[in-house]
Protein backbone atom coordinates (compact mmCIF):
# COMPACT_ATOMS: atom_id res chain seq x y z
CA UNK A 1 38.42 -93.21 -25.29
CA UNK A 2 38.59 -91.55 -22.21
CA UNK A 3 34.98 -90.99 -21.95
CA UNK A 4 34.43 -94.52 -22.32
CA UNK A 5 36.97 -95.65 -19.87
CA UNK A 6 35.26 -93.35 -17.45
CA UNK A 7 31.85 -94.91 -18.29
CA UNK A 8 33.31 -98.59 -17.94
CA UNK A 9 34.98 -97.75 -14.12
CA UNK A 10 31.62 -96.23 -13.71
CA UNK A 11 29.49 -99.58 -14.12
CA UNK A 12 31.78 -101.56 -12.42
CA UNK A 13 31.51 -98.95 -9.08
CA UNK A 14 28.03 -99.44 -9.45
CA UNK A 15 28.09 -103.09 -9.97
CA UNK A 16 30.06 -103.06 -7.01
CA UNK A 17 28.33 -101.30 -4.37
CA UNK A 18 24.65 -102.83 -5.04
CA UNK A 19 26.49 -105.48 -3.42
CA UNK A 20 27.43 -103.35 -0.78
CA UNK A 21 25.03 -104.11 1.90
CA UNK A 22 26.10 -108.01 1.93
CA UNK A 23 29.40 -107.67 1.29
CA UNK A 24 30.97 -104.85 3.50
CA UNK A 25 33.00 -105.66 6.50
CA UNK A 26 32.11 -104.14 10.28
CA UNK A 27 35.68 -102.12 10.34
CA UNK A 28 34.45 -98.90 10.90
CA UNK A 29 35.92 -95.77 13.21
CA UNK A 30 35.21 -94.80 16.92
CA UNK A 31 33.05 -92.58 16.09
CA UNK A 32 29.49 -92.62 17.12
CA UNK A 33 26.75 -92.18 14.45
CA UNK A 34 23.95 -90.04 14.96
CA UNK A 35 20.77 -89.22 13.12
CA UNK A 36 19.82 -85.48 11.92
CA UNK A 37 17.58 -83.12 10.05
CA UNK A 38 19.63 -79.71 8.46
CA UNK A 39 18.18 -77.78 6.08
CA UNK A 40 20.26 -77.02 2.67
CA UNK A 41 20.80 -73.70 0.65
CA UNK A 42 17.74 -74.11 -1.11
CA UNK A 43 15.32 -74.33 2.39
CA UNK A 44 14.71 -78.14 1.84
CA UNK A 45 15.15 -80.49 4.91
CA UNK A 46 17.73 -82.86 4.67
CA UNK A 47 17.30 -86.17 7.16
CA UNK A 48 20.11 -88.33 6.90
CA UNK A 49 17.87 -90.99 8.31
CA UNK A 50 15.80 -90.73 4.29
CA UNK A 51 19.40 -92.39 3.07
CA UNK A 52 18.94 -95.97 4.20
CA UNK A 53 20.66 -98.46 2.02
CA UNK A 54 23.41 -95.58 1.00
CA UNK A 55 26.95 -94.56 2.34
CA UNK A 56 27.16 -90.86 3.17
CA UNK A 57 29.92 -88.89 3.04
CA UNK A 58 29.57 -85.43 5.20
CA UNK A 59 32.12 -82.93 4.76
CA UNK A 60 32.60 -80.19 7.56
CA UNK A 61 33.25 -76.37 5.20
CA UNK A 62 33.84 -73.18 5.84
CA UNK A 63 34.23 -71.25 2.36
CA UNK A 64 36.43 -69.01 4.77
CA UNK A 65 38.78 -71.54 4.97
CA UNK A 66 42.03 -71.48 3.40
CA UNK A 67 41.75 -75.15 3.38
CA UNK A 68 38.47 -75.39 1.89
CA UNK A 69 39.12 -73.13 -0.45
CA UNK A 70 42.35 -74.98 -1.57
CA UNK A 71 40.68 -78.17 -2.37
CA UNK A 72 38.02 -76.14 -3.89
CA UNK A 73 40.31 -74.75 -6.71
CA UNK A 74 41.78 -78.01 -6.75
CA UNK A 75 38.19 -79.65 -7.15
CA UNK A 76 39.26 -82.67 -5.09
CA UNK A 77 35.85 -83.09 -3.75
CA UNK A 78 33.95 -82.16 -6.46
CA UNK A 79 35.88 -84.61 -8.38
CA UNK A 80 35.39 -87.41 -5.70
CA UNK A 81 31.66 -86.38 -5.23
CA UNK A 82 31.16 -87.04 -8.91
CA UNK A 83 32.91 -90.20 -9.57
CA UNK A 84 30.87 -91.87 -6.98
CA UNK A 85 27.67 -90.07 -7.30
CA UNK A 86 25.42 -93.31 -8.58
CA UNK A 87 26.63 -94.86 -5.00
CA UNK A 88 27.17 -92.49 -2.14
CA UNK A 89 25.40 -88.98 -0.68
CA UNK A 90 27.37 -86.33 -0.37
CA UNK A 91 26.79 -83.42 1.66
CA UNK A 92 28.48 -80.82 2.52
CA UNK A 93 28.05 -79.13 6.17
CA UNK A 94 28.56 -75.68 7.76
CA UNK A 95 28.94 -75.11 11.19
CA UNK A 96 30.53 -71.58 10.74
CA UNK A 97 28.25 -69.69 12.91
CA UNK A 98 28.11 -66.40 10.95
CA UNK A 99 27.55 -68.00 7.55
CA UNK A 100 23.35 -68.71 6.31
CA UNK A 101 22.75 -70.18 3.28
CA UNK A 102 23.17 -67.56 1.02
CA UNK A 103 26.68 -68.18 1.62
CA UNK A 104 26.45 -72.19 1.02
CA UNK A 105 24.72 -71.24 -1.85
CA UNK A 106 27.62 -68.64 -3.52
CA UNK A 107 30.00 -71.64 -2.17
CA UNK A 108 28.42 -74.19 -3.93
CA UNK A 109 28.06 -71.92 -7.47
CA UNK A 110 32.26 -70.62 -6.91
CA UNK A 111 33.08 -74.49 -6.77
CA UNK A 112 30.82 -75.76 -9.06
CA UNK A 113 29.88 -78.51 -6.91
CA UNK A 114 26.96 -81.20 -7.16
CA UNK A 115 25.80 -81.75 -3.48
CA UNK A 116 24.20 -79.74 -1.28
CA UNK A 117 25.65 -78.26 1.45
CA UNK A 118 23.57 -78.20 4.55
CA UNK A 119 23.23 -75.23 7.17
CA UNK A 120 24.70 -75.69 10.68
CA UNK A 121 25.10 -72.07 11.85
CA UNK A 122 24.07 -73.16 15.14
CA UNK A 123 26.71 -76.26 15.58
CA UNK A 124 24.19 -78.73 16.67
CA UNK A 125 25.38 -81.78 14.26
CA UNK A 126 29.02 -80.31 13.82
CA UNK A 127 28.82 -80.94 17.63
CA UNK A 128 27.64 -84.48 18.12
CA UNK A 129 30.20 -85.40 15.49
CA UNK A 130 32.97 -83.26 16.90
CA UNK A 131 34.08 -81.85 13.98
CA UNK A 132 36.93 -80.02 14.72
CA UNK A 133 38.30 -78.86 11.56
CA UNK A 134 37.35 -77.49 7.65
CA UNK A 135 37.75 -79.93 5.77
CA UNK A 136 36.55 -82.82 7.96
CA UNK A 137 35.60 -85.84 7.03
CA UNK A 138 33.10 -88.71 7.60
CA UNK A 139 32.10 -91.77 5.94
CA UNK A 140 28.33 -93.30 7.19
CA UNK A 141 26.89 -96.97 6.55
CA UNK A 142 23.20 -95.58 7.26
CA UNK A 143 21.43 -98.59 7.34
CA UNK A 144 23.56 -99.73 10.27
CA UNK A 145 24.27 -96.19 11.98
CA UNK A 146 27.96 -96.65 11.91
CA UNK A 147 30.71 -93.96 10.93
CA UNK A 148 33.10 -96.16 8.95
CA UNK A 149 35.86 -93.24 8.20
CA UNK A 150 36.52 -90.24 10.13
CA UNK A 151 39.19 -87.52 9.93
CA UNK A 152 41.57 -85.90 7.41
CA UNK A 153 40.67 -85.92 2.93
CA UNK A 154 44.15 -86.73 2.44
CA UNK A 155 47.55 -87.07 3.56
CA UNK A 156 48.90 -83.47 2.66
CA UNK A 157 48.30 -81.07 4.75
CA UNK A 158 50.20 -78.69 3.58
CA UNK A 159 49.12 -79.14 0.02
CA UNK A 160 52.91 -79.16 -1.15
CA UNK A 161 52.35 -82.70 -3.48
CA UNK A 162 50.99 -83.55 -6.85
CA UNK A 163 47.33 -84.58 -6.04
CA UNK A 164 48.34 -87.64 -8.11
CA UNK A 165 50.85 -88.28 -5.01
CA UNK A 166 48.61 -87.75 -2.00
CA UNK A 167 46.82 -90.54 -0.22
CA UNK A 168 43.55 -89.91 -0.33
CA UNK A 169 41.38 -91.64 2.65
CA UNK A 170 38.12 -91.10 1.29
CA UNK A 171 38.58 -92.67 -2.08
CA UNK A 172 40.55 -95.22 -0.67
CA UNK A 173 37.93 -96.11 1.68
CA UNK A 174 34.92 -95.64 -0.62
CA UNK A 175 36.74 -98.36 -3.19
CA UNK A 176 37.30 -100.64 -0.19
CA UNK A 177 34.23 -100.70 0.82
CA UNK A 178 32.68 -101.28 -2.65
CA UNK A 179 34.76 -104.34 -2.81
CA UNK A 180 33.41 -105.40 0.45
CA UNK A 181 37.14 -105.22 2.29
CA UNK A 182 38.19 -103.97 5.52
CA UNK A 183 39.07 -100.26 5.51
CA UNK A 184 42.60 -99.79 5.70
CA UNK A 185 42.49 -96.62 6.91
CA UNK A 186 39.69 -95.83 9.31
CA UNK A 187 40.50 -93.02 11.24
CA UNK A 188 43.04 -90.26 10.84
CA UNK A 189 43.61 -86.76 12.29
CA UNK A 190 42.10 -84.12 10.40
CA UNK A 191 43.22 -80.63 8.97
CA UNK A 192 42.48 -77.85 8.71
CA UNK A 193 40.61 -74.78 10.19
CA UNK A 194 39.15 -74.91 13.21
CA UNK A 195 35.56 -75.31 13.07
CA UNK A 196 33.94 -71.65 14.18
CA UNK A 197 30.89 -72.54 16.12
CA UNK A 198 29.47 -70.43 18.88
């Protein structure tokens, strides 16, 4: 039953966002969008420019991070990654400047995750988005170069609620969008780590 349930909300999400393109509204953060090329833990280059026609949702990591690894043992991403994986990219980014890719690569095998997570030792893109803290988080249209969401996963910093109590501003905004409404919510301040580039 619950398999089946998750297979029915499935189809409709998909259902949903191959309407996306028509439907969505132009509420979006004040952010500006930016192209880029980052290559992942396994040496392939990633262009975010390749995902025309998709939302992307980049989130800034640091496996360092007590943050990061919080929601990692909670599996709110992975779990958020997954239940939209038919519509959106996700990718995970780095900016930590001591960490390579061997260490996005233990990262993404400790968490069990299903994205890749791209290398940004030298803080080039974690720069031009001005990340500022692990976990950050932004939500692209591609097709029109807009950032429609950016700051904070949820509402709990402190990570002191039941997850089924926290406001959480990406799924929020990724269901919003997939019913073509304004996002509610399209900027917040983020938490977490600060981001350790050069």
């Amino acid at each position: 039953m619950i398999y089946q349930n998750y297979y029915k909300i499935s189809l409709v999400l998909m259902f949903l966002f191959s309407f996306f393109i028509v439907a969505h509204s132009s509420h979006s953060a004040t952010t500006d969008y930016h192209d880029f090329k980052l290559e992942d833990s396994n040496g392939n280059i990633v262009n975010i420019s390749d995902y025309q026609d998709k939302i992307v949702v980049l989130e800034w990591l640091n496996p360092d991070c007590p943050f990061v690894k919080r929601h990692g043992k909670e599996k709110t991403m992975k779990t958020l990654s997954k239940k939209y994986d038919k519509e959106v990219v996700w990718l995970g980014v780095n900016s930590t400047h001591y960490m390579t890719n061997e260490d996005n690569t233990k990262w993404i095998k400790e968490s069990g995750l299903n994205y890749a997570v791209l290398d940004d030792s030298e803080g080039k893109v974690g720069k031009l988005y001005d990340a500022k803290t692990t976990p950050h988080m932004f939500v692209l249209d591609v097709d029109k170069k807009t950032v429609l969401y950016e700051g904070a996963i949820d509402d709990d910093p402190r990570g002191t609620n039941d997850t089924s109590k926290r406001t959480n501003y990406i799924d929020n905004a990724l269901t919003e969008i997939a019913l073509g409404k304004d996002i509610s919510v399209a900027e917040t301040k983020s938490y977490g780590c600060s981001v350790k580039y050069k």
